[in-house]
Protein backbone atom coordinates (compact mmCIF):
# COMPACT_ATOMS: atom_id res chain seq x y z
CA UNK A 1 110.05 132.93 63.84
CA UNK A 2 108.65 129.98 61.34
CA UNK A 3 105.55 128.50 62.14
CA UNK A 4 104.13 125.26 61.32
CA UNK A 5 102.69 125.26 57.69
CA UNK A 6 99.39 124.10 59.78
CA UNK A 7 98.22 127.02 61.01
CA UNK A 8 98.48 129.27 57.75
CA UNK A 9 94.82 128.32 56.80
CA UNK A 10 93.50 129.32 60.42
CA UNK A 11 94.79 132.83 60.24
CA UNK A 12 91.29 134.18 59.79
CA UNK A 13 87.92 133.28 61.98
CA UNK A 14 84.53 134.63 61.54
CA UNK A 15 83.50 134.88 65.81
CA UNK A 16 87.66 137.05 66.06
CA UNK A 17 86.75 139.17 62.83
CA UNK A 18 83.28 140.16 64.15
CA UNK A 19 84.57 140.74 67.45
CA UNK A 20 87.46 143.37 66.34
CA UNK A 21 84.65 145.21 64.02
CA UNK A 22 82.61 145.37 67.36
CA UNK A 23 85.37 146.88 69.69
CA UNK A 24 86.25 149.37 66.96
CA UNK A 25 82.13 150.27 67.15
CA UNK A 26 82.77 150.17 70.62
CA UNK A 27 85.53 152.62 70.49
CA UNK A 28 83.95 155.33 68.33
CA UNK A 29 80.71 155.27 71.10
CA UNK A 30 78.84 153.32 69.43
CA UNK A 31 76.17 151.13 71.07
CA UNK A 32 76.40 147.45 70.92
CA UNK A 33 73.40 144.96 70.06
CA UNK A 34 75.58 141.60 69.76
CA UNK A 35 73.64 139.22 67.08
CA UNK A 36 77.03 137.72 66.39
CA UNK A 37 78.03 134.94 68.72
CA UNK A 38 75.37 132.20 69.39
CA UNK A 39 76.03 132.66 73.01
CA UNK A 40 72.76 132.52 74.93
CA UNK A 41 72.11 135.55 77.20
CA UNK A 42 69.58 133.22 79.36
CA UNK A 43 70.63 132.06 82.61
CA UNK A 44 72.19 128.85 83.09
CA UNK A 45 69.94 125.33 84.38
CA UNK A 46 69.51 126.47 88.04
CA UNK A 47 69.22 122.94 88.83
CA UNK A 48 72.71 122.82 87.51
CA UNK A 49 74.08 125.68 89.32
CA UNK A 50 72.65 124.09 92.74
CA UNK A 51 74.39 121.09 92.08
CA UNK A 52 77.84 123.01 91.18
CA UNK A 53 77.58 125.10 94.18
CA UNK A 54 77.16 121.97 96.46
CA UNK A 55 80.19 120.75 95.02
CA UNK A 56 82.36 123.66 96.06
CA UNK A 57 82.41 121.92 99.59
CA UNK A 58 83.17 118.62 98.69
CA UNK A 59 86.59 118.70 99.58
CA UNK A 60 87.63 115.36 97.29
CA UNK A 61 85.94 117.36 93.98
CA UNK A 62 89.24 119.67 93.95
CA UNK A 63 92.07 117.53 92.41
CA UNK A 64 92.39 116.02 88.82
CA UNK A 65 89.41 114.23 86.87
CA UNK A 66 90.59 111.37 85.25
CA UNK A 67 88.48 109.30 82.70
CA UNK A 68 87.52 106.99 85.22
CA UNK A 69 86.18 109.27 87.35
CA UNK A 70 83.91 110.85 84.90
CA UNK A 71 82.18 107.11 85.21
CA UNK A 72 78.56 108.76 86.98
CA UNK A 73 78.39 111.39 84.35
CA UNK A 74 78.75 109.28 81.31
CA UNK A 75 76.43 106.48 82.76
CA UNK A 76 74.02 109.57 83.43
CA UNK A 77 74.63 110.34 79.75
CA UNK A 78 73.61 106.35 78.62
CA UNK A 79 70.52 106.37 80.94
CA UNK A 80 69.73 109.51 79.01
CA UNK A 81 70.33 108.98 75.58
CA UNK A 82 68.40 105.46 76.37
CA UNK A 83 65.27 106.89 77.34
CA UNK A 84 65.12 109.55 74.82
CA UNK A 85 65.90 107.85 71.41
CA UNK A 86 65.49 103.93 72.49
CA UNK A 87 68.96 103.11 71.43
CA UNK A 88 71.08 100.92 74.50
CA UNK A 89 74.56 102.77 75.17
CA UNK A 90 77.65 100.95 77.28
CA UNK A 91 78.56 103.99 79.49
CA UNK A 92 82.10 102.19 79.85
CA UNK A 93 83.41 102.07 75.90
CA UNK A 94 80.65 104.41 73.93
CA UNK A 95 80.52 107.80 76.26
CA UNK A 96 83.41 110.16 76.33
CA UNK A 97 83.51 113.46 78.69
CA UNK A 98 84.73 116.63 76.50
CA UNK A 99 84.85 120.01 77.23
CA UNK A 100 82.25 120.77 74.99
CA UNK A 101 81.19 119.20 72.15
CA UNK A 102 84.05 121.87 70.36
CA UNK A 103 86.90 119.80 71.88
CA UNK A 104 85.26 116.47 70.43
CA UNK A 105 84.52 118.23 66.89
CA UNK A 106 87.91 119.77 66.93
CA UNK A 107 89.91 116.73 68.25
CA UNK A 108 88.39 113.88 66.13
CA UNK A 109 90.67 114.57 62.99
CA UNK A 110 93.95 114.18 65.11
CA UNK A 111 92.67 110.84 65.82
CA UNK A 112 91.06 109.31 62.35
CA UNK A 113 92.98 111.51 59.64
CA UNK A 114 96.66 110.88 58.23
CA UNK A 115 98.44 114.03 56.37
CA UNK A 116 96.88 114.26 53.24
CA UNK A 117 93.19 112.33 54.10
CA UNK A 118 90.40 114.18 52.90
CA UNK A 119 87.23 115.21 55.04
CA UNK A 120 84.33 115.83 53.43
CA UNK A 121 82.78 119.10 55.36
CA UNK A 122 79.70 121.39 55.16
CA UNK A 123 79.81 124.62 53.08
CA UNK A 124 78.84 126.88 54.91
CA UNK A 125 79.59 125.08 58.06
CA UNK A 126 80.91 125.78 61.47
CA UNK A 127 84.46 126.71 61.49
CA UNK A 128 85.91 124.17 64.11
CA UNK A 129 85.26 121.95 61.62
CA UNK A 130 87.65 122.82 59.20
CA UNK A 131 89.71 124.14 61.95
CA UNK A 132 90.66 120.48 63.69
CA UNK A 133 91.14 119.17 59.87
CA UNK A 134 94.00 121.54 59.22
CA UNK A 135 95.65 121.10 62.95
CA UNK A 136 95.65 116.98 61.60
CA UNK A 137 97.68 118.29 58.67
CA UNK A 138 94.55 116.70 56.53
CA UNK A 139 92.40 118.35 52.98
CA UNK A 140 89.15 120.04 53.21
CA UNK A 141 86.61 118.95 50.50
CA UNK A 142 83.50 121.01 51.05
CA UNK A 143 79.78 119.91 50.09
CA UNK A 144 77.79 122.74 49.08
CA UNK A 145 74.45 123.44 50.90
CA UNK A 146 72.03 125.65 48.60
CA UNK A 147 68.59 126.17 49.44
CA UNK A 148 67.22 124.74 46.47
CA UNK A 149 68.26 121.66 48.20
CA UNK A 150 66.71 122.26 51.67
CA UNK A 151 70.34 122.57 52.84
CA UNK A 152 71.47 119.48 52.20
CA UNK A 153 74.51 117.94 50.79
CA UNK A 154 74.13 115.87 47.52
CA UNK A 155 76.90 112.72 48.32
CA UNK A 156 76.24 112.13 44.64
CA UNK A 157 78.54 114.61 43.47
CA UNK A 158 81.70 114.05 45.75
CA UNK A 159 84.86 113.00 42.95
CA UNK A 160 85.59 109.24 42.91
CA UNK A 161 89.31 110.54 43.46
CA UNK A 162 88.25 112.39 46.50
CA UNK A 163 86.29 109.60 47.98
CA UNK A 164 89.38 107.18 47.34
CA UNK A 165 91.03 109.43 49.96
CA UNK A 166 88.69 110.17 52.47
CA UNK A 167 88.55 109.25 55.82
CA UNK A 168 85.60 111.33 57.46
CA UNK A 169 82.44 113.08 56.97
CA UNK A 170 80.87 115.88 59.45
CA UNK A 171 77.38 116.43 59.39
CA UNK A 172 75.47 118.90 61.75
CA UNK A 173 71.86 119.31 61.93
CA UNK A 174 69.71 121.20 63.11
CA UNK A 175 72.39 123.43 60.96
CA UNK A 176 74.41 126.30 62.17
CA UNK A 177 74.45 128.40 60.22
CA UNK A 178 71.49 127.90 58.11
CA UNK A 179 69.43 126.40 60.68
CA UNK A 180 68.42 123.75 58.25
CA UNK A 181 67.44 120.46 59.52
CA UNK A 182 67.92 116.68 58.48
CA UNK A 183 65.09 114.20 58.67
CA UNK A 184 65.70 110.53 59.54
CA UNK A 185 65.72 109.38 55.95
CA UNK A 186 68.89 111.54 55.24
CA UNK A 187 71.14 110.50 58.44
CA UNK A 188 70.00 106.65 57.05
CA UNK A 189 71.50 107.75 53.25
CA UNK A 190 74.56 108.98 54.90
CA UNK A 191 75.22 105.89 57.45
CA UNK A 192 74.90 103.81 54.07
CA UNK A 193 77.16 106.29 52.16
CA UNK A 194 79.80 106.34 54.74
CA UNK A 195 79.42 101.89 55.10
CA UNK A 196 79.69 101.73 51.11
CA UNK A 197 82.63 103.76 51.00
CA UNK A 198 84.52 103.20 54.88
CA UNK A 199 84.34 106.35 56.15
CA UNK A 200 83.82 107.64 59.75
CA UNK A 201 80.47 109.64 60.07
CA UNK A 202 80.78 112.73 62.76
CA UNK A 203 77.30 114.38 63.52
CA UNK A 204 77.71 117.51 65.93
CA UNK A 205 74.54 117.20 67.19
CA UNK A 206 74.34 121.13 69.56
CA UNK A 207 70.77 121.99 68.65
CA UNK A 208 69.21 118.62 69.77
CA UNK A 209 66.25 120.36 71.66
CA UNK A 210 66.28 123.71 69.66
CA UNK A 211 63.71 122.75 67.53
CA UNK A 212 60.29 124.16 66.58
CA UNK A 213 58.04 121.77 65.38
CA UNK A 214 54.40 122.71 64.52
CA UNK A 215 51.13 121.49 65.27
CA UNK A 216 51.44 117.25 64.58
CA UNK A 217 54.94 117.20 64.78
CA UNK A 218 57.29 115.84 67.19
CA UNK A 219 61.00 117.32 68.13
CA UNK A 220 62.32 113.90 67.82
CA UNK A 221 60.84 114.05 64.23
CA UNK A 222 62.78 117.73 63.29
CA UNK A 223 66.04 116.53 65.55
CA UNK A 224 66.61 112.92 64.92
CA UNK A 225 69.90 111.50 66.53
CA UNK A 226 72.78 109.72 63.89
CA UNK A 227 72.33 106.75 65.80
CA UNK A 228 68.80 106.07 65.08
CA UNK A 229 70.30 105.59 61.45
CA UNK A 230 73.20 103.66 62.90
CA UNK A 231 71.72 101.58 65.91
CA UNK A 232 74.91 99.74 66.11
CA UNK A 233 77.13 102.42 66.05
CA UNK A 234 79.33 100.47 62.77
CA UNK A 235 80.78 103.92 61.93
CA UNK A 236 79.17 106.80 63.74
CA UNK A 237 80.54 109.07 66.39
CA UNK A 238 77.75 112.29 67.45
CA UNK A 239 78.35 115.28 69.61
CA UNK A 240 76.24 117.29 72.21
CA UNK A 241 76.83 120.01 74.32
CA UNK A 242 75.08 121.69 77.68
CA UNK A 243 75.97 125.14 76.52
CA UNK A 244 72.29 125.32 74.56
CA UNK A 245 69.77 122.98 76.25
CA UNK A 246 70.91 124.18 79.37
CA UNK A 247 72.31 127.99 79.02
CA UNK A 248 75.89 125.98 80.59
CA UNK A 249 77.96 127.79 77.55
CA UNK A 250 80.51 129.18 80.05
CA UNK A 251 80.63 125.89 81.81
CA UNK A 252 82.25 123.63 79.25
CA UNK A 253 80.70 120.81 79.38
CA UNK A 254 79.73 118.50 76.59
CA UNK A 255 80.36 114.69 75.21
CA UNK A 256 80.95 112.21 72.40
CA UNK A 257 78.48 109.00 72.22
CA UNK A 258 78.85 106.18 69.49
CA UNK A 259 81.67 103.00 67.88
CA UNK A 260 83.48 102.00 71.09
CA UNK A 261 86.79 102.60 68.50
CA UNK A 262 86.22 105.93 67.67
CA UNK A 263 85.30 106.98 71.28
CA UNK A 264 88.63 104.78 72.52
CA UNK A 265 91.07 106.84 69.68
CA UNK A 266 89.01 110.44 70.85
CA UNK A 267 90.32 109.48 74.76
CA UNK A 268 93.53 108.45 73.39
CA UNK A 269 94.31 112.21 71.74
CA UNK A 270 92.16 114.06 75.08
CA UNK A 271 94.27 112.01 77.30
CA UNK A 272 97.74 113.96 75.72
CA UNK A 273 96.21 117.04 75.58
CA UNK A 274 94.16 117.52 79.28
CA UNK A 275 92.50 116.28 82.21
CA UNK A 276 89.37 116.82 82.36
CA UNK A 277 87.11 119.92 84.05
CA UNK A 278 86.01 120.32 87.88
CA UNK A 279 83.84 117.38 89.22
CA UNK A 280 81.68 119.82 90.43
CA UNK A 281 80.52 121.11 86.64
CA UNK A 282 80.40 117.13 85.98
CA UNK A 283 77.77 116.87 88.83
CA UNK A 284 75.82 120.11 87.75
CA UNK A 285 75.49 118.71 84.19
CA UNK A 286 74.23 115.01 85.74
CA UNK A 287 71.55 116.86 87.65
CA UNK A 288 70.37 118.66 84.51
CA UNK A 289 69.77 115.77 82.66
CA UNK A 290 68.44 113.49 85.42
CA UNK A 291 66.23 116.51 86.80
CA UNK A 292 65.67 119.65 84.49
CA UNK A 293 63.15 119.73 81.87
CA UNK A 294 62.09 123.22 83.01
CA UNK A 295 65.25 124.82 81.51
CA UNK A 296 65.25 123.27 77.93
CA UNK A 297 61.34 124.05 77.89
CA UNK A 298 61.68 127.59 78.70
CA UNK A 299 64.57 128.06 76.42
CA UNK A 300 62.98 126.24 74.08
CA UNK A 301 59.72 128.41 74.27
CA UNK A 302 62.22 131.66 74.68
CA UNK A 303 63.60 131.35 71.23
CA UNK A 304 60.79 130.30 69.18
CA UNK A 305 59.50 133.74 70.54
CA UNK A 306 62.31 136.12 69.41
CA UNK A 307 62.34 133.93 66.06
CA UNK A 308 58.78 135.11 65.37
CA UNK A 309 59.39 138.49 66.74
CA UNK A 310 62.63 139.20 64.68
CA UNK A 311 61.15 137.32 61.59
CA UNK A 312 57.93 139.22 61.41
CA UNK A 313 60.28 142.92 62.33
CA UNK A 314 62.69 141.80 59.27
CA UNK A 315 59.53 141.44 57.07
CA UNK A 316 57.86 144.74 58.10
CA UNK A 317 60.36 146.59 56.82
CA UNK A 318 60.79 144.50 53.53
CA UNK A 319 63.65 142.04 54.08
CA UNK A 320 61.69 138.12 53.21
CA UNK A 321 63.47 135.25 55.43
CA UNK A 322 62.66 132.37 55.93
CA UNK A 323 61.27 131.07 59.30
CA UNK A 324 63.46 128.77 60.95
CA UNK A 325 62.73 125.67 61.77
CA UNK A 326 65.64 125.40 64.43
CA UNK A 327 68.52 126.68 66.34
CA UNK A 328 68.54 130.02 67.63
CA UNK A 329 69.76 131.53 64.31
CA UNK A 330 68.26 133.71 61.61
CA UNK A 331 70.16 133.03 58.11
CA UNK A 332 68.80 135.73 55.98
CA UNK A 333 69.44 136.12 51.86
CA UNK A 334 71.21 139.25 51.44
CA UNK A 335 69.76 142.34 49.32
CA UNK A 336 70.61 142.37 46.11
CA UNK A 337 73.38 145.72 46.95
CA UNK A 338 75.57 143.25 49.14
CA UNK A 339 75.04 139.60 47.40
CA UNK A 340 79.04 139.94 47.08
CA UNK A 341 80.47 141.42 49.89
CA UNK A 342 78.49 139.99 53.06
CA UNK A 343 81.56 140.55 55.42
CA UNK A 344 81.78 144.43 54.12
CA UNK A 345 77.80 144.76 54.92
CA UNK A 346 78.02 143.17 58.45
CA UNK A 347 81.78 145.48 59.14
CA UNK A 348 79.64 149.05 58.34
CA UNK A 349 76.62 147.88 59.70
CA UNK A 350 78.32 147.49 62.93
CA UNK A 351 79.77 150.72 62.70
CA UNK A 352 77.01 153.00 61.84
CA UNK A 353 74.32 151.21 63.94
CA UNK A 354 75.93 149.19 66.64
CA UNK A 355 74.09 145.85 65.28
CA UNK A 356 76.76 143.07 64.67
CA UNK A 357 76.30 139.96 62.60
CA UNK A 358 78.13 137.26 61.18
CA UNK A 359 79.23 137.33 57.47
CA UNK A 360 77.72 134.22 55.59
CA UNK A 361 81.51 133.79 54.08
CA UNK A 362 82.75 133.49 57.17
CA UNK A 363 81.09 130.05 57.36
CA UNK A 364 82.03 128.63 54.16
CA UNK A 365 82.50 129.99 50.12
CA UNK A 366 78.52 128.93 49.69
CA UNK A 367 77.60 131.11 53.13
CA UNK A 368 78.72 134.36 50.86
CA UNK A 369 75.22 136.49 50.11
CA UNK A 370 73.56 135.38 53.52
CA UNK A 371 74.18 136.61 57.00
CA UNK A 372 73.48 135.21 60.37
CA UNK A 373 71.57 136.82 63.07
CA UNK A 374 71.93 135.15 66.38
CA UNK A 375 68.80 135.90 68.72
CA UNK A 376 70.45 136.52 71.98
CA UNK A 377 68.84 139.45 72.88
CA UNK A 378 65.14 139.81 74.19
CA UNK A 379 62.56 140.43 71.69
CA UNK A 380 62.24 144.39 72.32
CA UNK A 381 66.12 144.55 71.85
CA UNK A 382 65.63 142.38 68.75
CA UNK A 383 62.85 144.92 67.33
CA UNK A 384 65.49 147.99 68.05
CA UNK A 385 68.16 146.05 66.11
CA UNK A 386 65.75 145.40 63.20
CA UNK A 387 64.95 149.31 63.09
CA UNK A 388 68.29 150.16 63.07
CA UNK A 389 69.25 147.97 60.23
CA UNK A 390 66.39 149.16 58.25
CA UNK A 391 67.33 152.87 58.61
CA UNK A 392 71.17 151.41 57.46
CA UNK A 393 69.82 149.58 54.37
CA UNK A 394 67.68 152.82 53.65
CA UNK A 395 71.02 155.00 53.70
């Protein structure tokens, strides 16, 4: 069979490599800890889950969910967003349902990119990113992040020729993978960037409560939203999801907020592609945010725990990392032995200790030499995973 000339660049994924290393672990007997997937192991927003269960009853939750019918959740998602960050939001033209913030991420280039438009992506970056690009038949120009630039992108440096075909740029911070983070003064140099030179700024915006900010800061400070650099939403679309605040990964539940256009084109493509998901996980998701502090506190207060225990474990046995500031992610330097081959370290660690990673390549060309540890395990696990790795890096 021939296959559209699309797909050739999405032959390869970092979350389906890792997981074939693991089952071939698996296989030979080996025990699994999984620090691969950023899939939290804590239990989804019980206020949530009392609200979705409710639901199961309500007879006129079964059929189809069209936009309008998603009209309580987004107006819970204004009354929200309006509270939290002091910015007004029309629930009826700038709020759009997804099935996680994935879809939105994903979807957006079908909607803003012709064949050949460029968008100007993170490197190392989350792979959906690239991924929707190519599926839009659009380029890929990547914008390093090194740590001698706190993990930021330096616009300065983008080709004129490549900015004379550009359409979008994706930001994400707090980061994945780096778990870098942006302050407000950046997001305002990129809203200006984007206005100077017409482009469409995406922020995935996942990690908007996984922050960790120290005595005299302020979350808000660490996690600022695109929108407090873009008040009136000229050219700024951002994405958030339920799967970490609230532990509703499984649940698929997320949305777009920002320019009425850009929210009007996402609905356009979503509309030919599905419906949306039950009313009931609509309802659950409403009650979190109206009702459920508890969860994002505790997860919150969860993570920052096995980031200090797995930090502190890495440097007992003499691998230095960085403490991060956010997300629920390690992104750890390689030794010197693997600086080269990060994909090859994470494949045999995997096999001769059961501990599985993800390979900093798989996240970009500049993601080579690190590798990212996703604390989804409790902190004793986490300890056992270190020890394991240091006997492996001993061998």
């Amino acid at each position: 069979m021939r296959f559209a000339k699309r797909i050739e660049a999405l032959q390869t994924n970092v979350f389906a490599d890792m997981d074939r290393a693991k089952n071939c672990a698996k296989m030979l007997g080996v025990e699994i800890i999984d620090l691969s997937l950023g899939s939290s192991d804590l239990p989804a927003s019980q206020v949530a889950r009392s609200a979705i269960e409710k639901s199961l009853s309500e007879i006129d939750t079964h059929g189809y969910l069209l936009f309008h019918g998603t009209r309580s959740f987004r107006e819970a998602v204004a009354g929200w967003y309006t509270n939290r960050y002091g910015i007004p939001v029309d629930p009826e033209t700038e709020v759009l349902q997804l099935i996680g913030s994935q879809e939105g991420t994903a979807h957006l280039p079908l909607a803003v990119l012709n064949p050949g438009d460029f968008a100007l992506l993170l490197d190392p970056g989350y792979p959906s990113h690239a991924g929707g690009v190519h599926l839009a038949s659009g380029q890929v120009y990547t914008l390093p992040l090194l740590s001698e630039n706190q993990f930021l992108p330096r616009f300065e440096d983008i080709p004129t020729q490549v900015l004379k075909q550009a359409k979008l740029l994706v930001l994400s911070y707090p980061h994945n993978p780096t778990a870098a983070i942006a302050p407000l003064s950046f997001f305002r140099e990129a809203v200006a960037f984007c206005r100077q030179h017409e482009l469409i700024l995406c922020h995935d915006f996942p990690y908007a409560d996984l922050v960790f900010p120290e005595a005299g800061t302020s979350y808000q400070s660490l996690a600022p939203s695109i929108l407090q650099a873009d008040p009136d939403k000229e050219v700024s679309i951002e994405f958030f999801t339920f799967s970490k605040s609230y532990n509703l990964g499984g649940f698929r539940i997320g949305y777009a907020i920002g320019n009425s256009e850009l929210i009007l084109a996402l609905r356009q493509v979503k509309a030919a592609i599905d419906f949306n998901q039950y009313r009931g996980i609509l309802n659950g998701a409403i009650a979190a945010l109206n009702e459920d502090r508890e969860t994002v506190t505790t997860t919150v207060a969860t993570f920052r725990q096995r980031r200090d225990v797995f930090v502190a474990a890495l440097h007992d046995i003499g691998w230095q990392v960085s403490l991060p500031p956010a997300t629920m992610y390690v992104w750890a330097k390689l030794p010197e032995k693997w600086q080269n081959n990060s994909s090859e370290f994470c494949t045999k660690l995997v096999e001769n200790t059961g501990v599985a990673a993800s390979p900093g390549a798989g996240f970009g060309k500049n993601g080579e030499g690190y590798v990212r540890f996703a604390l989804v395990r409790d902190p004793e696990v986490l300890k056992t995973a270190v020890k394991r790795i240091s006997v492996f890096l001993q061998s």
